[in-house]
N, C-alpha and C. Protein backbone atom coordinates (compact mmCIF):
# COMPACT_ATOMS: atom_id res chain seq x y z
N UNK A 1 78.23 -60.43 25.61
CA UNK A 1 77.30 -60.41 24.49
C UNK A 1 77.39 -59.04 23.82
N UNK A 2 77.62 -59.20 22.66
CA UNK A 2 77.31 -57.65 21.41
C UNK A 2 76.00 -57.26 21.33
N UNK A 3 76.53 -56.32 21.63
CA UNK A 3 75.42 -54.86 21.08
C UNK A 3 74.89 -55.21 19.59
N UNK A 4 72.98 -55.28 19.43
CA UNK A 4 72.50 -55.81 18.24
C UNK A 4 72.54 -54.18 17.52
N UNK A 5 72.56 -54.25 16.00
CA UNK A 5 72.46 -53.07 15.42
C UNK A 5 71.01 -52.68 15.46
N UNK A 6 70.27 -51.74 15.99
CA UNK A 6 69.14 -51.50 15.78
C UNK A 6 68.84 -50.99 14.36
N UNK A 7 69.20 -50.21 13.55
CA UNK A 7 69.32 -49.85 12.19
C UNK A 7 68.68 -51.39 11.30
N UNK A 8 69.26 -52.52 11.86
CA UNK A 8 68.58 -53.36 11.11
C UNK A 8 67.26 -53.90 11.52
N UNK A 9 66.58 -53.18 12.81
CA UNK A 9 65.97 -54.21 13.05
C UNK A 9 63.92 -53.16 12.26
N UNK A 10 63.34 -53.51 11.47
CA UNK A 10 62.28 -53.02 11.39
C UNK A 10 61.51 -52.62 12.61
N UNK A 11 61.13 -53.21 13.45
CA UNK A 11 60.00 -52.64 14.47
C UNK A 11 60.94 -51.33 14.98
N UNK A 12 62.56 -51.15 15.57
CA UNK A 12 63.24 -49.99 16.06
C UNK A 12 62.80 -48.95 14.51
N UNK A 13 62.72 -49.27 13.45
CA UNK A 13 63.18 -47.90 12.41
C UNK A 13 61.73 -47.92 11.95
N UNK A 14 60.60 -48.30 12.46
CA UNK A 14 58.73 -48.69 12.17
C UNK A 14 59.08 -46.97 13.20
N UNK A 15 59.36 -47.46 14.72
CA UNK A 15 58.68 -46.48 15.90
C UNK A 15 59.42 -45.73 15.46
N UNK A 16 60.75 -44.90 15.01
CA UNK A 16 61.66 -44.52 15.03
C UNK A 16 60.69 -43.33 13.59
N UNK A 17 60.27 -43.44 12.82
CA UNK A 17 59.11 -43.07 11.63
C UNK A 17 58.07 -43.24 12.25
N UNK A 18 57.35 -43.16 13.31
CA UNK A 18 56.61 -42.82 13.89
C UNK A 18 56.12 -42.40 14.67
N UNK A 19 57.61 -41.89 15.88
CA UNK A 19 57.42 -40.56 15.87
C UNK A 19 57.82 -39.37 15.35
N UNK A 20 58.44 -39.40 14.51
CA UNK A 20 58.98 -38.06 13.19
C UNK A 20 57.89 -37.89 12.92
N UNK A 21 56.65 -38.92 12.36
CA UNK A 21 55.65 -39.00 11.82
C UNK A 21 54.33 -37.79 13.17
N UNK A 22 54.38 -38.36 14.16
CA UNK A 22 53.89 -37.82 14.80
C UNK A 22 54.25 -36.25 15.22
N UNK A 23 55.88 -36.03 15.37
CA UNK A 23 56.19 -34.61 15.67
C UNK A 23 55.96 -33.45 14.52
N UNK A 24 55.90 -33.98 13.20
CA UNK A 24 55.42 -33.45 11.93
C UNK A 24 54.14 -33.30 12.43
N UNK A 25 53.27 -34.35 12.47
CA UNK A 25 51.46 -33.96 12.86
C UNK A 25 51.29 -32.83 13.58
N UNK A 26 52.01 -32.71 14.70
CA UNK A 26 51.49 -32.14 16.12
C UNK A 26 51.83 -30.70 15.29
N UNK A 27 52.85 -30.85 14.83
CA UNK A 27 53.63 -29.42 14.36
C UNK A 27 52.57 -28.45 13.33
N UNK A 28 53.03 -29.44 12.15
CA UNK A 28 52.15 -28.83 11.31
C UNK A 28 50.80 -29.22 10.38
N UNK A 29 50.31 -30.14 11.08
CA UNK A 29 48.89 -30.35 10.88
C UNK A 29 47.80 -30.14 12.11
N UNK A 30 48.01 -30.58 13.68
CA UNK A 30 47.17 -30.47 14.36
C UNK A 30 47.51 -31.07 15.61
N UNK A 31 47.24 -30.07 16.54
CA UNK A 31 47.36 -30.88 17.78
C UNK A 31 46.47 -30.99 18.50
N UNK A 32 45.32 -30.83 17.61
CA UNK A 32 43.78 -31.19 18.23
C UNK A 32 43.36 -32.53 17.43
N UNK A 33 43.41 -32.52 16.32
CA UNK A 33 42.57 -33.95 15.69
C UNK A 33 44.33 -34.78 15.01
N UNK A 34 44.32 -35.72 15.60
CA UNK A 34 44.91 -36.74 15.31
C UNK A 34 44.64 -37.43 14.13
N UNK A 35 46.04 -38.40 13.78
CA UNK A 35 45.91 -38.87 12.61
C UNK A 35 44.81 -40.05 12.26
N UNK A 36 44.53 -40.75 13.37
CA UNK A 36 43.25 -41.76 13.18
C UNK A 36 41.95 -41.00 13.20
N UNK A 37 42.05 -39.75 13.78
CA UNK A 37 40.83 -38.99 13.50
C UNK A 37 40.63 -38.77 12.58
N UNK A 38 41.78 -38.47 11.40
CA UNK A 38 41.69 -37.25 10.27
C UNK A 38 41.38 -38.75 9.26
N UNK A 39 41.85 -40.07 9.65
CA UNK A 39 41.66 -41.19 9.15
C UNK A 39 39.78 -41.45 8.89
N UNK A 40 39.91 -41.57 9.93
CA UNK A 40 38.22 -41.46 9.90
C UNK A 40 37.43 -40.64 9.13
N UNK A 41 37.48 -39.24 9.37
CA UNK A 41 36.99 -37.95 9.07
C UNK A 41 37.09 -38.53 7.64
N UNK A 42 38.16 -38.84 6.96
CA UNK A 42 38.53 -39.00 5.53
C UNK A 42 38.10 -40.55 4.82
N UNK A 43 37.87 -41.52 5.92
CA UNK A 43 37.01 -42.26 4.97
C UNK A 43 35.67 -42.36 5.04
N UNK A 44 34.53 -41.04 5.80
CA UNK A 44 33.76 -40.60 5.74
C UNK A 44 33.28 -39.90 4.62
N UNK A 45 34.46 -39.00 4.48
CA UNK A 45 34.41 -38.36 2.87
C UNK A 45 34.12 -39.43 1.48
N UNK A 46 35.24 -40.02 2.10
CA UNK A 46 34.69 -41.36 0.88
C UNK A 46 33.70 -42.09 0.63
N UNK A 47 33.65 -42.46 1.41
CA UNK A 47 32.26 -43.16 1.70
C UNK A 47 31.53 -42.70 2.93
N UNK A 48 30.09 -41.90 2.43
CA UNK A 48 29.39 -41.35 3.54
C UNK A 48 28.82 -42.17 4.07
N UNK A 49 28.22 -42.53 5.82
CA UNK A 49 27.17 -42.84 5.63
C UNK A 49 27.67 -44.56 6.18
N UNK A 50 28.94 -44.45 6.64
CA UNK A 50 29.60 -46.11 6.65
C UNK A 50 29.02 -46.41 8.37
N UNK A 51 29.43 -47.23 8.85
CA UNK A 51 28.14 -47.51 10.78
C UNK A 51 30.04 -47.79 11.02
N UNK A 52 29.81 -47.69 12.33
CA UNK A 52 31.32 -47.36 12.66
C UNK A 52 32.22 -48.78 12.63
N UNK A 53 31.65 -49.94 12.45
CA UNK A 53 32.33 -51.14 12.35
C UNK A 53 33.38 -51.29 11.25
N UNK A 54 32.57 -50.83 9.54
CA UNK A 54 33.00 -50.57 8.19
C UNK A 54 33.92 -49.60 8.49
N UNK A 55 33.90 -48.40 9.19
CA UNK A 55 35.21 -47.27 9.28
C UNK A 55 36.30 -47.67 10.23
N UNK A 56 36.29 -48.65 11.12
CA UNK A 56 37.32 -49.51 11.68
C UNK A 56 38.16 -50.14 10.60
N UNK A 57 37.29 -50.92 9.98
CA UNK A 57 37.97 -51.54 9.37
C UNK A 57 38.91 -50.64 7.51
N UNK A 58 37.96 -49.74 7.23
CA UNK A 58 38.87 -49.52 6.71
C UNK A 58 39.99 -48.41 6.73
N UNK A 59 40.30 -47.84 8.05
CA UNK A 59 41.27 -47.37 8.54
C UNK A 59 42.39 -47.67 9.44
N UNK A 60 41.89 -49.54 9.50
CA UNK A 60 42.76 -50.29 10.21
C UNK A 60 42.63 -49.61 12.11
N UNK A 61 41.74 -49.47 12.25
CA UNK A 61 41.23 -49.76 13.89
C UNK A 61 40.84 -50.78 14.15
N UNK A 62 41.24 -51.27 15.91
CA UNK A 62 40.75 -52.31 16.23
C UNK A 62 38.89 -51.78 16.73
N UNK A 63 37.97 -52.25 17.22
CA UNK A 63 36.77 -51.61 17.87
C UNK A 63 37.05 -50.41 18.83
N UNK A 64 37.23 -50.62 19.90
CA UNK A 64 37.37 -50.32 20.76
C UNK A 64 38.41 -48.55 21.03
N UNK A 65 38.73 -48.66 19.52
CA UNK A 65 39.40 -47.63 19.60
C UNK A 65 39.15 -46.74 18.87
N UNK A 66 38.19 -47.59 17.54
CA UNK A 66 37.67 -46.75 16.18
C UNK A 66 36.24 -45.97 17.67
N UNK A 67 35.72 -46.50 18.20
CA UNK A 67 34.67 -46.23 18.87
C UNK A 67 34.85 -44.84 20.37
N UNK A 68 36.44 -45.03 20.50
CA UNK A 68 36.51 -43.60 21.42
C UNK A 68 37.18 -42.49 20.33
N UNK A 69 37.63 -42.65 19.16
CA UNK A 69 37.21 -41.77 17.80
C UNK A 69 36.63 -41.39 17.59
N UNK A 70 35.68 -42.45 17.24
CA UNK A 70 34.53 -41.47 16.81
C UNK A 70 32.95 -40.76 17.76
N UNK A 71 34.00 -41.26 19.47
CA UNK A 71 33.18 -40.37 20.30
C UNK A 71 33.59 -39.22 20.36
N UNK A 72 34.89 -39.07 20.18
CA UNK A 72 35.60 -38.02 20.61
C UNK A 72 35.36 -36.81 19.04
N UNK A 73 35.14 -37.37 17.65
CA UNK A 73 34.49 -36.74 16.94
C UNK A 73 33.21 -35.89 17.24
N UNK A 74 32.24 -36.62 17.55
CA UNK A 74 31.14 -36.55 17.72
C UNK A 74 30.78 -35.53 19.00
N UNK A 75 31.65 -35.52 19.83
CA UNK A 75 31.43 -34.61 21.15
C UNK A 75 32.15 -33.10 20.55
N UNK A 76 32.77 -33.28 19.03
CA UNK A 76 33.54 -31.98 18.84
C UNK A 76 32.69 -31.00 17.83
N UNK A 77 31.38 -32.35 17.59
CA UNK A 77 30.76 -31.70 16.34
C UNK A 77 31.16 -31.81 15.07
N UNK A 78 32.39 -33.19 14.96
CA UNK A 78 32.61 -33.46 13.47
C UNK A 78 31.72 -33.89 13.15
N UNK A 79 30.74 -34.92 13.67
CA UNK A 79 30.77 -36.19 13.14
C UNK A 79 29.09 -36.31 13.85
N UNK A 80 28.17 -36.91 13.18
CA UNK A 80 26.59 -37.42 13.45
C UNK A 80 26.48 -39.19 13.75
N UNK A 81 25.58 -39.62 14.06
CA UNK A 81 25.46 -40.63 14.27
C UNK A 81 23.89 -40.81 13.85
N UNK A 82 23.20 -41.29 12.68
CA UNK A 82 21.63 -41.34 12.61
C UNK A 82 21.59 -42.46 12.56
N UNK A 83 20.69 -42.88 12.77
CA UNK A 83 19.29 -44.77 12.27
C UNK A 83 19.64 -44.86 10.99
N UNK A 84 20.03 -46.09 10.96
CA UNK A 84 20.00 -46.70 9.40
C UNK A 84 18.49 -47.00 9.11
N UNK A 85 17.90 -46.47 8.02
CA UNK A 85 16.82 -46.57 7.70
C UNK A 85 16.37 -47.97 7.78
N UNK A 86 17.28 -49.06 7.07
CA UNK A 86 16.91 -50.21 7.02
C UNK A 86 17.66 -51.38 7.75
N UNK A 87 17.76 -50.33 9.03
CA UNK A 87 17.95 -51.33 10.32
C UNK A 87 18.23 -50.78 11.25
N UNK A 88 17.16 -50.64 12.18
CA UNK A 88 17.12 -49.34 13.32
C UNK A 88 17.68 -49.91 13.96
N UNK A 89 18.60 -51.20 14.62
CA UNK A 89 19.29 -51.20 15.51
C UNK A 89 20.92 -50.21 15.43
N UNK A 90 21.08 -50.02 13.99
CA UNK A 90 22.40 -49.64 13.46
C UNK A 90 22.64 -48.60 13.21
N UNK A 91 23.70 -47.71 13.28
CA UNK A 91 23.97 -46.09 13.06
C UNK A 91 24.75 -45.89 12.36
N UNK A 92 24.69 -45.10 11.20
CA UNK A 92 25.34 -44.87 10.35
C UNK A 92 25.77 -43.31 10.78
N UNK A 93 27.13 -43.24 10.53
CA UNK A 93 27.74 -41.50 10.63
C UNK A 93 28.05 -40.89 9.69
N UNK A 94 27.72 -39.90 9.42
CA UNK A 94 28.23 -38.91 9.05
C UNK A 94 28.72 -37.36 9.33
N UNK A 95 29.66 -36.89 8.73
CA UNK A 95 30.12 -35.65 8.56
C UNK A 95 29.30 -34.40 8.87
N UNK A 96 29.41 -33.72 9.71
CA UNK A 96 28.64 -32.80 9.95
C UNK A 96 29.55 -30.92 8.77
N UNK A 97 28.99 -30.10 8.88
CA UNK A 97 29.31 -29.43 7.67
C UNK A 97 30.81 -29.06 8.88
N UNK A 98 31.07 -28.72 10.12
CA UNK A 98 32.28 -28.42 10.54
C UNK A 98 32.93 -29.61 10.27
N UNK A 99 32.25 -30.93 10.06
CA UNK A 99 33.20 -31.84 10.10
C UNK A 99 34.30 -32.01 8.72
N UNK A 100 33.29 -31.63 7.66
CA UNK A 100 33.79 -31.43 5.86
C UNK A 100 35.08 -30.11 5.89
N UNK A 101 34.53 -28.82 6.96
CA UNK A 101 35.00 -28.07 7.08
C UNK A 101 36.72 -28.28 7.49
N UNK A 102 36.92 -29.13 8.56
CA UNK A 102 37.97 -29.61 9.39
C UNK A 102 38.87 -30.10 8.05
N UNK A 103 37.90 -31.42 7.54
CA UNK A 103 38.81 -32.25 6.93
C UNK A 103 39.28 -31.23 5.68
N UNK A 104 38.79 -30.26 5.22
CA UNK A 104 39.01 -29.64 3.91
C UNK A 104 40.73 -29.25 4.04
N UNK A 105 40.89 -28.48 5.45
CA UNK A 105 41.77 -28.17 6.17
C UNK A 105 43.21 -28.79 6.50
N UNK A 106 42.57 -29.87 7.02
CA UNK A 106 43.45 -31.13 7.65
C UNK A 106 44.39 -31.31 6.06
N UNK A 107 43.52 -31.42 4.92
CA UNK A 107 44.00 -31.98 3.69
C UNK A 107 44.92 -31.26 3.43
N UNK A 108 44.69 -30.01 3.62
CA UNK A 108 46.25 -29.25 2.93
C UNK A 108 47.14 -29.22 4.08
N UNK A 109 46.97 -29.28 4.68
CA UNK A 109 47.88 -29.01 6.07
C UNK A 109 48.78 -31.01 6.15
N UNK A 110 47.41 -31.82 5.49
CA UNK A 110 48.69 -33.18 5.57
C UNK A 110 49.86 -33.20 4.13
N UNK A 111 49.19 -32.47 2.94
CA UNK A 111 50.08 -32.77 1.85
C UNK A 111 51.24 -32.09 2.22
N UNK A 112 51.20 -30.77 2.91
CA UNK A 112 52.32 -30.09 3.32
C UNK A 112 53.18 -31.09 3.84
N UNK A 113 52.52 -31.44 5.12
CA UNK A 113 53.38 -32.37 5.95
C UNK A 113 54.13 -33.51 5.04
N UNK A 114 53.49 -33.90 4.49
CA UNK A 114 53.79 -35.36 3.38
C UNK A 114 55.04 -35.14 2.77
N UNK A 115 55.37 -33.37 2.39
CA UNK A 115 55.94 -33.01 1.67
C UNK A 115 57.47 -32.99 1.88
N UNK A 116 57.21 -32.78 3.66
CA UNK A 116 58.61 -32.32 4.28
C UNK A 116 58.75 -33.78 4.40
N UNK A 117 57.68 -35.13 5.03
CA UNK A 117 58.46 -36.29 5.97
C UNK A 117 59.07 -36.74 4.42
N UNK A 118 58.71 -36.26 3.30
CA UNK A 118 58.96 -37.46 1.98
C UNK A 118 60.38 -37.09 1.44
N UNK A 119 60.37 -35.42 1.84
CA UNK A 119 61.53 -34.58 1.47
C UNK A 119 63.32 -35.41 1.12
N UNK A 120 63.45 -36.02 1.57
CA UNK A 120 64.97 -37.40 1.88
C UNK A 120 64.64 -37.83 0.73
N UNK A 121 63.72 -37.96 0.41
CA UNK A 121 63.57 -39.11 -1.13
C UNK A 121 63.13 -38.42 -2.71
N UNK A 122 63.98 -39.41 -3.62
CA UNK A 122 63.23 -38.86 -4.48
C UNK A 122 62.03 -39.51 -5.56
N UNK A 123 61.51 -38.75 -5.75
CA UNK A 123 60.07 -39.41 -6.46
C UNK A 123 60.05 -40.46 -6.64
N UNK A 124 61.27 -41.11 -7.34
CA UNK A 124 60.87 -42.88 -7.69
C UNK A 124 61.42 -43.75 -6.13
N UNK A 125 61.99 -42.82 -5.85
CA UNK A 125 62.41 -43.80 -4.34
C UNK A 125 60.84 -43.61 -3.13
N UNK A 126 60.35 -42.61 -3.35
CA UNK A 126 59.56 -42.45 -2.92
C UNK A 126 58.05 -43.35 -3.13
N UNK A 127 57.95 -43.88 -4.31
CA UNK A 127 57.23 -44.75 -5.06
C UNK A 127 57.82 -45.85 -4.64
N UNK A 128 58.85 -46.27 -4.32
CA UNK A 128 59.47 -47.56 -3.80
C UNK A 128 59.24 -47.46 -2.28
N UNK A 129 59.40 -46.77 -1.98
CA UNK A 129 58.99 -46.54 -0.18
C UNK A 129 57.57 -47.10 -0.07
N UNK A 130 56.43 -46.22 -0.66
CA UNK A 130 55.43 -46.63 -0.04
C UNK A 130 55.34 -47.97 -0.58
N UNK A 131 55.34 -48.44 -2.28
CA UNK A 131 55.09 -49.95 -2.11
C UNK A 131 56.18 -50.92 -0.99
N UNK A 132 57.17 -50.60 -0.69
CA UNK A 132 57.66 -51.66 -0.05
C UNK A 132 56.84 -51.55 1.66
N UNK A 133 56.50 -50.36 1.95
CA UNK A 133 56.16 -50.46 3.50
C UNK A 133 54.52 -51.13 3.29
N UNK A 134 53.96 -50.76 2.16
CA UNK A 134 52.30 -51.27 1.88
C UNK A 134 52.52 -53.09 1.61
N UNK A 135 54.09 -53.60 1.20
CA UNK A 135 53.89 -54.93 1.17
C UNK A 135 54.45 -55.68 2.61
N UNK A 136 55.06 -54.83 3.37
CA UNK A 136 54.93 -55.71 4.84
C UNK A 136 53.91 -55.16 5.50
N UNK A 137 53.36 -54.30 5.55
CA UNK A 137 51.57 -53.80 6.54
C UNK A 137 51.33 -55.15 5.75
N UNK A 138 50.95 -54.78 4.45
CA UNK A 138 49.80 -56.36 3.87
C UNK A 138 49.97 -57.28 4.38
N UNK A 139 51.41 -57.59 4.76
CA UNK A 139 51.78 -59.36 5.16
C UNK A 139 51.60 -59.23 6.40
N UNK A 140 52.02 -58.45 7.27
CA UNK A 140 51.45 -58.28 8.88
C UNK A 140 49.85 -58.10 9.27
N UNK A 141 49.13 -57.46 8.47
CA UNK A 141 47.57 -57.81 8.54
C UNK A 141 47.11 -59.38 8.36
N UNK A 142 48.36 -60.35 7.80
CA UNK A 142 47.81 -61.75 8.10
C UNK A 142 47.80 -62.32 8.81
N UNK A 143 48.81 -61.81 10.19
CA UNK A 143 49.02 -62.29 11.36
C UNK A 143 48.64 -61.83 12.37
N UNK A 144 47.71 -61.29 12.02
CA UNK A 144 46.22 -60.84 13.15
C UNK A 144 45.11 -61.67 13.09
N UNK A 145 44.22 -61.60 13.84
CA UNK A 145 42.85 -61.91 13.83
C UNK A 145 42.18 -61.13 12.86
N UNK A 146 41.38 -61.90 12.10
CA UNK A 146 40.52 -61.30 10.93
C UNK A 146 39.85 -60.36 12.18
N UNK A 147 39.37 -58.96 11.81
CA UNK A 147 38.65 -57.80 12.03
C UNK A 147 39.70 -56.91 13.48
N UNK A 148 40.84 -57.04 13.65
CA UNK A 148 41.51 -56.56 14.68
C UNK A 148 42.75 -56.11 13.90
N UNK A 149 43.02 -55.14 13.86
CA UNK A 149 44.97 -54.61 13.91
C UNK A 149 45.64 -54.95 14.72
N UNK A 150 46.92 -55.32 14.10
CA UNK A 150 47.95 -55.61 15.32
C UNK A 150 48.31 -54.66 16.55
N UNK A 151 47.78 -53.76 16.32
CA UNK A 151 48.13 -52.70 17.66
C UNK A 151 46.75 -51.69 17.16
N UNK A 152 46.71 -50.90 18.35
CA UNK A 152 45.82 -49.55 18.25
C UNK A 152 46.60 -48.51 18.23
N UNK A 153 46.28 -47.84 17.35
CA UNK A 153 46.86 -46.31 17.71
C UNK A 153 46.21 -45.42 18.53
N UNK A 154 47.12 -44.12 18.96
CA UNK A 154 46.73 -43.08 19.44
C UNK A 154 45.04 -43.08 18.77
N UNK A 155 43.85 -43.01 20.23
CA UNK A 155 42.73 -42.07 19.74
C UNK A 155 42.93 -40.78 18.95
């Protein structure tokens, strides 16, 4: 039996960009807050004030993982947890001022990074990159369970 080309196969050249992706992070963004952290942290910014189910979902966490995130926030002093006014069973988080502080940080430290992993390409190929990788994520988010990602990432 022949040797398959891995070059063709997506999931080998997915992990293969993810850890480049990751040795860039560790390097020169952080080897304390991770990229699902800085995920979080950043759709906090966006929307303050979200209960941690809504920030799963829109950073593509499954539960279970958005939830040792945003413990592991919260024990660092990014991140609050208060009573939703209008429904005390529920907690809404937010950003604590080190937490705004972090992400202010994180931000220039990821465009840098962005700058070098994008570096191979050029601008319009680069514009073709992300739409083509944003139209198989889209089509692979259909073959999950509504409210779960196909995998968890690194806390």
């Amino acid at each position: 039996m022949a040797a398959v080309d891995l070059a063709t196969h997506p999931g080998h050249l997915a992990r293969r960009l993810q850890q480049a992706h990751y040795l860039l992070w560790t390097t020169m963004v952080s080897e304390e807050t991770t990229s699902p952290q800085f995920a979080v942290l950043n759709a906090l910014v966006a929307e303050p004030g979200l209960d941690q189910r809504t920030v799963g979902e829109r950073v593509g966490l499954d539960r279970s993982t958005v939830a040792e995130v945003i413990s592991r926030l919260i024990r660092r002093e990014l991140l609050d947890k208060v009573r939703d006014p209008q429904d005390g069973r529920r907690y809404l988080l937010r950003l604590t001022d080190e937490g705004r502080r972090a992400h202010r940080k994180l931000t220039v430290r990821t465009a840098r990074m962005n700058q070098v992993f994008l570096a191979p390409l050029s601008t319009d190929e680069q514009a073709l990159f992300f739409d083509l990788i944003r139209r198989v994520a889209d089509a692979a988010e259909s073959l999950r369970d509504p409210g779960e990602p196909l995998v968890a990432p690194r806390p």
